[in-house]
C-alpha atoms as a PDB file:
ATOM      1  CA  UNK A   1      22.777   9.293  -7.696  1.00  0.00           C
ATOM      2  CA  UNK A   2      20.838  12.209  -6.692  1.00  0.00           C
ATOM      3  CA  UNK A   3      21.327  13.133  -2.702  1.00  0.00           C
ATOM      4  CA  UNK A   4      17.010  11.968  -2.071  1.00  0.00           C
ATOM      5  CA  UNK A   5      17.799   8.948  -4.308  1.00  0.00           C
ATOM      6  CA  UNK A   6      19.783   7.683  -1.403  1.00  0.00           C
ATOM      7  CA  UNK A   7      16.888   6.354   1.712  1.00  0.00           C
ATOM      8  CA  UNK A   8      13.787   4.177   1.071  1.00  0.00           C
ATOM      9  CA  UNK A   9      11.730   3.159   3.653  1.00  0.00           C
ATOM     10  CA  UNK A  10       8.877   0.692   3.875  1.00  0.00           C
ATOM     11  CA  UNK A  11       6.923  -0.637   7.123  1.00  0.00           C
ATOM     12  CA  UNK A  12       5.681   0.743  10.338  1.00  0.00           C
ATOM     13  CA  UNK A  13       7.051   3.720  11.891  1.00  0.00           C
ATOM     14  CA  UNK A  14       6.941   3.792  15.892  1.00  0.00           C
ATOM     15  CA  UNK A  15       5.127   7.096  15.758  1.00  0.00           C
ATOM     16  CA  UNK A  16       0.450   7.795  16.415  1.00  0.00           C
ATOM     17  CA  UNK A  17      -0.267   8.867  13.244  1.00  0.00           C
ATOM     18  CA  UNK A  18       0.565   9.285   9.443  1.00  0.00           C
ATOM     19  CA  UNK A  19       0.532  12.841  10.066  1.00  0.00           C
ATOM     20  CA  UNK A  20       3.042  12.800  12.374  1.00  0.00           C
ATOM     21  CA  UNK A  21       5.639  10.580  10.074  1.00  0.00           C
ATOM     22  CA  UNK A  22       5.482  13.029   7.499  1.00  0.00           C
ATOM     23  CA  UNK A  23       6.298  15.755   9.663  1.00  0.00           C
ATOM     24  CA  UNK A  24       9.435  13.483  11.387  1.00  0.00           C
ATOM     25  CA  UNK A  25      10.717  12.381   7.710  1.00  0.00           C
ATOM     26  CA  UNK A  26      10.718  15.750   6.162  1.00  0.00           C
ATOM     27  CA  UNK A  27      12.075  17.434   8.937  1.00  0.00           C
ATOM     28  CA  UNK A  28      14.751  14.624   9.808  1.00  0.00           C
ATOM     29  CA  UNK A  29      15.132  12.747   6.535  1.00  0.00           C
ATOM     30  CA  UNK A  30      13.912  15.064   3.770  1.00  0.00           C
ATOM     31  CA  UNK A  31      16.961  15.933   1.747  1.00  0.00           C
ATOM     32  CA  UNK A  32      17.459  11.873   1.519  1.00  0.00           C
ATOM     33  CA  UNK A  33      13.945  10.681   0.172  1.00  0.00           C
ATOM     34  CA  UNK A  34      12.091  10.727  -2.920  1.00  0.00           C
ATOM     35  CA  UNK A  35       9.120   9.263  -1.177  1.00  0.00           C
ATOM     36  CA  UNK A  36       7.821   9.243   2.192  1.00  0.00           C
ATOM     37  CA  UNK A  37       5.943   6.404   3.515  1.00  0.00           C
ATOM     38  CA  UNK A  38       2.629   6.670   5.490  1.00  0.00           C
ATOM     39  CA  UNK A  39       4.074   4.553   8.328  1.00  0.00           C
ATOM     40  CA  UNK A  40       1.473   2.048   8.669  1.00  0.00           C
ATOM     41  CA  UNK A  41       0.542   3.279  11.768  1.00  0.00           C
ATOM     42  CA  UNK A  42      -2.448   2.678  14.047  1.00  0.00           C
ATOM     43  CA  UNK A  43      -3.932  -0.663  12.995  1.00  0.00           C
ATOM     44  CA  UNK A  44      -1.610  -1.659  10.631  1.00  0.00           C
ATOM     45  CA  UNK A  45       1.458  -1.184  12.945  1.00  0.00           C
ATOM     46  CA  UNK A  46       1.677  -4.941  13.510  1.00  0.00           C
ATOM     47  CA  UNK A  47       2.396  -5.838   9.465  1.00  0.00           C
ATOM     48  CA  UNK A  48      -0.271  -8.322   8.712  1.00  0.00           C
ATOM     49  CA  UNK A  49      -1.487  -8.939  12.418  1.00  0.00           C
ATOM     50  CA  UNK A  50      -4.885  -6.954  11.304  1.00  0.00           C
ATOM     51  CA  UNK A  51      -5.761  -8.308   8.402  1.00  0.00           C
ATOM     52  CA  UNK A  52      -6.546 -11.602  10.946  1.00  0.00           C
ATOM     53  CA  UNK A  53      -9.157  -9.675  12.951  1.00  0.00           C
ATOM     54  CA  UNK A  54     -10.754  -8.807   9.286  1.00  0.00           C
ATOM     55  CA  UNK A  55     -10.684 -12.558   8.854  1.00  0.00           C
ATOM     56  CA  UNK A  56     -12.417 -13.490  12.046  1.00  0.00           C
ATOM     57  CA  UNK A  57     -14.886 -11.389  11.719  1.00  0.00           C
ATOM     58  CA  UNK A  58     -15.576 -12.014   7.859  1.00  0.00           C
ATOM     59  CA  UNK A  59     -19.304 -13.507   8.492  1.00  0.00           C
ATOM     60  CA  UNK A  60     -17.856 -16.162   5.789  1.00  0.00           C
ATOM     61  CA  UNK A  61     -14.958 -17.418   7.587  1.00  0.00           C
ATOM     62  CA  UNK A  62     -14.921 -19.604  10.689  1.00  0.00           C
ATOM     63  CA  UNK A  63     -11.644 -21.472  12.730  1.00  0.00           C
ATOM     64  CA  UNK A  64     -10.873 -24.667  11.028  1.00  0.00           C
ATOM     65  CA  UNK A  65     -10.963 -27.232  13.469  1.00  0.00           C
ATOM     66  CA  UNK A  66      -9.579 -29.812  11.361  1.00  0.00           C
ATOM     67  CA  UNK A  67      -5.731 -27.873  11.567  1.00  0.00           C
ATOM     68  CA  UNK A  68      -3.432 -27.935  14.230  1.00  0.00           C
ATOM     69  CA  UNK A  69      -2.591 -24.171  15.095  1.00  0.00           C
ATOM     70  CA  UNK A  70       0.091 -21.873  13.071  1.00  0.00           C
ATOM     71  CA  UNK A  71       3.044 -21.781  15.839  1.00  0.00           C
ATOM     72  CA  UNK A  72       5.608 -19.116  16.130  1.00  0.00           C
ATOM     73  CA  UNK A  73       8.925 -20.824  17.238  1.00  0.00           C
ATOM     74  CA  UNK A  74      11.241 -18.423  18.842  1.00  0.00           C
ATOM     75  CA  UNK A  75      14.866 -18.605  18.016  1.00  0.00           C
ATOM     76  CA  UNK A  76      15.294 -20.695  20.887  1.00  0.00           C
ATOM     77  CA  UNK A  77      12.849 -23.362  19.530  1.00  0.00           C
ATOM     78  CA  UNK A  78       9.786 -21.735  22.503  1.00  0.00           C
ATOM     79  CA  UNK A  79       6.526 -21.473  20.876  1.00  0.00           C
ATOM     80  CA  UNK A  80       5.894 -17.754  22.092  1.00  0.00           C
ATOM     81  CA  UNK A  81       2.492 -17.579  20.086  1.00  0.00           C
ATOM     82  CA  UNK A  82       0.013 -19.920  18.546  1.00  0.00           C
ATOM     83  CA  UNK A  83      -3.199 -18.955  16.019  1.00  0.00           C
ATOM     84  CA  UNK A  84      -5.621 -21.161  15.071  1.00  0.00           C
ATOM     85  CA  UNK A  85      -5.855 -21.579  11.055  1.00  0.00           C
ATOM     86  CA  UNK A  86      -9.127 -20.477   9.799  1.00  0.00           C
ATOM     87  CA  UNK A  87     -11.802 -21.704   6.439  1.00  0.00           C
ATOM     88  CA  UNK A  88     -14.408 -20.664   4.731  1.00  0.00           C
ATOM     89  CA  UNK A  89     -17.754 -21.892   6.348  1.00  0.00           C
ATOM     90  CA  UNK A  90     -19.494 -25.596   4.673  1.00  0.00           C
ATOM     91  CA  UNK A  91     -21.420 -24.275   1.940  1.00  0.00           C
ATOM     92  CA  UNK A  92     -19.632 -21.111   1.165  1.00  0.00           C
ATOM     93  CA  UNK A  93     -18.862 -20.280  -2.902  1.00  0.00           C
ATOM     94  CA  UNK A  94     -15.115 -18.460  -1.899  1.00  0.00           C
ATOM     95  CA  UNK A  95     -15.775 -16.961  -5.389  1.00  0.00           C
ATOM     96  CA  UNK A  96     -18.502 -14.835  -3.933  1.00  0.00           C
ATOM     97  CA  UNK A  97     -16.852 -13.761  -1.368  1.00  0.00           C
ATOM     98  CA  UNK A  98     -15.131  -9.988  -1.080  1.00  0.00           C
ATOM     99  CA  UNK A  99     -12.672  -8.907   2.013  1.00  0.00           C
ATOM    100  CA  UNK A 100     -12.500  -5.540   2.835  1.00  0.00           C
ATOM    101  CA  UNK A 101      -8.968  -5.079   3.862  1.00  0.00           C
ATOM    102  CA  UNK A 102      -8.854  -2.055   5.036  1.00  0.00           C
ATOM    103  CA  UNK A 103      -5.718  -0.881   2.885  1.00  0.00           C
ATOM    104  CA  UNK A 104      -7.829   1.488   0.540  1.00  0.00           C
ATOM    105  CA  UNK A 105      -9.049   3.337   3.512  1.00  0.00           C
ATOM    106  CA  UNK A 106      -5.768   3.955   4.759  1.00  0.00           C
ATOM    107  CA  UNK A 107      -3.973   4.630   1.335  1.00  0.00           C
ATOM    108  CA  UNK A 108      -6.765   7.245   0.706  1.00  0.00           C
ATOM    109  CA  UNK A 109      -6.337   9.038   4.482  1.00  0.00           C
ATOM    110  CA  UNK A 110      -3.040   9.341   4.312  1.00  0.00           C
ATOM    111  CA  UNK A 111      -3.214  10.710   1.076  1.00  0.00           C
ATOM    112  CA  UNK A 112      -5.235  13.460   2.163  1.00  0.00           C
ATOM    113  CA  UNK A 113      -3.161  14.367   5.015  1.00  0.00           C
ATOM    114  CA  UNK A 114      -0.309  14.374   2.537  1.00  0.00           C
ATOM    115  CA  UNK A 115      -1.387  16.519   0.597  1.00  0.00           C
ATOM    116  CA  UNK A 116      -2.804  19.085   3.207  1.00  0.00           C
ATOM    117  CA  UNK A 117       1.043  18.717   5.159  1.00  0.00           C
ATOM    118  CA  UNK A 118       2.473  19.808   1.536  1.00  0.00           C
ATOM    119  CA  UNK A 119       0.444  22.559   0.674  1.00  0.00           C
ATOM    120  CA  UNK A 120       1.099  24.188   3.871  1.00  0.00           C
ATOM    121  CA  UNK A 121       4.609  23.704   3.206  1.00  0.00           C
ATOM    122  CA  UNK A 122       5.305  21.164   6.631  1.00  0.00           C
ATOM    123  CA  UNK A 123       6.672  18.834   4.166  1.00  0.00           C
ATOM    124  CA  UNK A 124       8.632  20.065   1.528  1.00  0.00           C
ATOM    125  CA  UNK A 125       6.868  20.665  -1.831  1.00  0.00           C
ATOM    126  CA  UNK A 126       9.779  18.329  -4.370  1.00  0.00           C
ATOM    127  CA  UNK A 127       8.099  15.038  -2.505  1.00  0.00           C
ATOM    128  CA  UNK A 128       5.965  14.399  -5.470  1.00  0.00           C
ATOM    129  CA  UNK A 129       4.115  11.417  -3.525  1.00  0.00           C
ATOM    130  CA  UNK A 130       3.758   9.037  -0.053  1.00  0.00           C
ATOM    131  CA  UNK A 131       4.177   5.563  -0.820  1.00  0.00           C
ATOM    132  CA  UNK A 132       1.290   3.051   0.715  1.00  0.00           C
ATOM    133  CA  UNK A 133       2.552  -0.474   0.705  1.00  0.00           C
ATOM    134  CA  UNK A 134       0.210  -3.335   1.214  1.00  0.00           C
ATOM    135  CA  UNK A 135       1.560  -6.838   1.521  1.00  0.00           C
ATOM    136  CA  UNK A 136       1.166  -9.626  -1.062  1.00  0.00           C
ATOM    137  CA  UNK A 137      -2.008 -12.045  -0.381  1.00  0.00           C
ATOM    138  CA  UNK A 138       0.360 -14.285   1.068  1.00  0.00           C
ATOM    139  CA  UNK A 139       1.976 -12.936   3.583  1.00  0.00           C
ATOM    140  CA  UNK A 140      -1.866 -11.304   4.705  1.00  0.00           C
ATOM    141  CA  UNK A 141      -3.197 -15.039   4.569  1.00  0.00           C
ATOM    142  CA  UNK A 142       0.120 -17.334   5.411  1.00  0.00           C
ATOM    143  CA  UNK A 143      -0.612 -17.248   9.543  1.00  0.00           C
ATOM    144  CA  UNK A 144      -4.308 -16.937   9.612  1.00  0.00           C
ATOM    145  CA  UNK A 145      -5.860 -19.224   6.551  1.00  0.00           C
ATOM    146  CA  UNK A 146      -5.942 -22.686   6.510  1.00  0.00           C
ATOM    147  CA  UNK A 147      -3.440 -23.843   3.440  1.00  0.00           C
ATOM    148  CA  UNK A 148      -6.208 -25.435   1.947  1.00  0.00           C
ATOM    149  CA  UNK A 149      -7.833 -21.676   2.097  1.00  0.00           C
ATOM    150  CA  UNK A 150      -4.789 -19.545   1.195  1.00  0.00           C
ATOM    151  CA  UNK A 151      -5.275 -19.779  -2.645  1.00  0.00           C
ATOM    152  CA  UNK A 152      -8.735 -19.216  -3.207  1.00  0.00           C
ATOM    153  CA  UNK A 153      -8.741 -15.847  -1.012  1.00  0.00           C
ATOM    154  CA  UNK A 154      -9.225 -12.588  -2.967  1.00  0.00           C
ATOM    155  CA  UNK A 155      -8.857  -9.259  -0.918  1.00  0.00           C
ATOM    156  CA  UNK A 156     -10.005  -6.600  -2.962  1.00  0.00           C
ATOM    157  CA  UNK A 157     -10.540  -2.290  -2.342  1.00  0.00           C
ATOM    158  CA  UNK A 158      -6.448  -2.235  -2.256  1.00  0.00           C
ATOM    159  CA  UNK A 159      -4.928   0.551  -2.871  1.00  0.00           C
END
């Protein structure tokens, strides 16, 4: 096993910006890494949290009434959080529906500040790539979408 076989990270990294994960990996991880991840920073810092407010806001989606609230149950058994479940509006064809997740956007801008840290030589020229993860449909739908919702969802523009 090569020495930057040996560390791969995936998820949010405490730090503002793609730009400045790069920077902290190389400098502090570099020899270990084949890849360095763009941190899901700003809005995507809280996992799937996000891909909620794209949801709401989605002119063909609406709370669902009809379901009791998704609960997060604390170790301890305390509900610390509740979100109401949400459906596509009466009279809405899901099939013509497209979500704009926002992951293709960020893939692409971190991209470009990859490339810009490399050829400047912040990050060291063997990393071949930045590695964009996006989640699976169901952990983006599994707290916000009504289970009757969840399999007829399609995001699309991912990375």
């Amino acid at each position: 096993m090569e020495t930057r076989d040996r560390l791969h990270l995936i998820g949010s990294i405490p730090l503002d910006n793609s730009e400045q994960v790069f920077r902290r990996l190389a400098d502090e991880l570099g020899p270990f890494l084949r890849c360095i991840p763009d941190g899901e920073t700003g809005e995507r810092s809280r996992w799937v949290y996000f891909q909620r407010q794209m949801l709401l806001d989605h002119p063909a989606m609406e709370v669902d009434p009809t379901v009791p609230p998704y609960k997060f149950v604390q170790w301890n058994g305390k509900v610390v959080r509740e979100i109401e479940q949400l459906r596509f509006k009466p009279g809405i064809d899901p099939a013509t529906v497209v979500f704009e997740t926002g992951y293709d956007k960020a893939a692409l801008a971190s991209w470009e500040i990859f490339k810009r840290l490399r050829s400047s030589g912040a990050t060291p020229g063997r990393f071949a790539s930045r590695s964009a993860c996006r989640p699976r449909r169901p952990a983006a739908t599994s707290m916000s979408a009504a289970r009757r919702a969840r399999p007829i969802l399609t995001f699309t523009n991912a990375p």
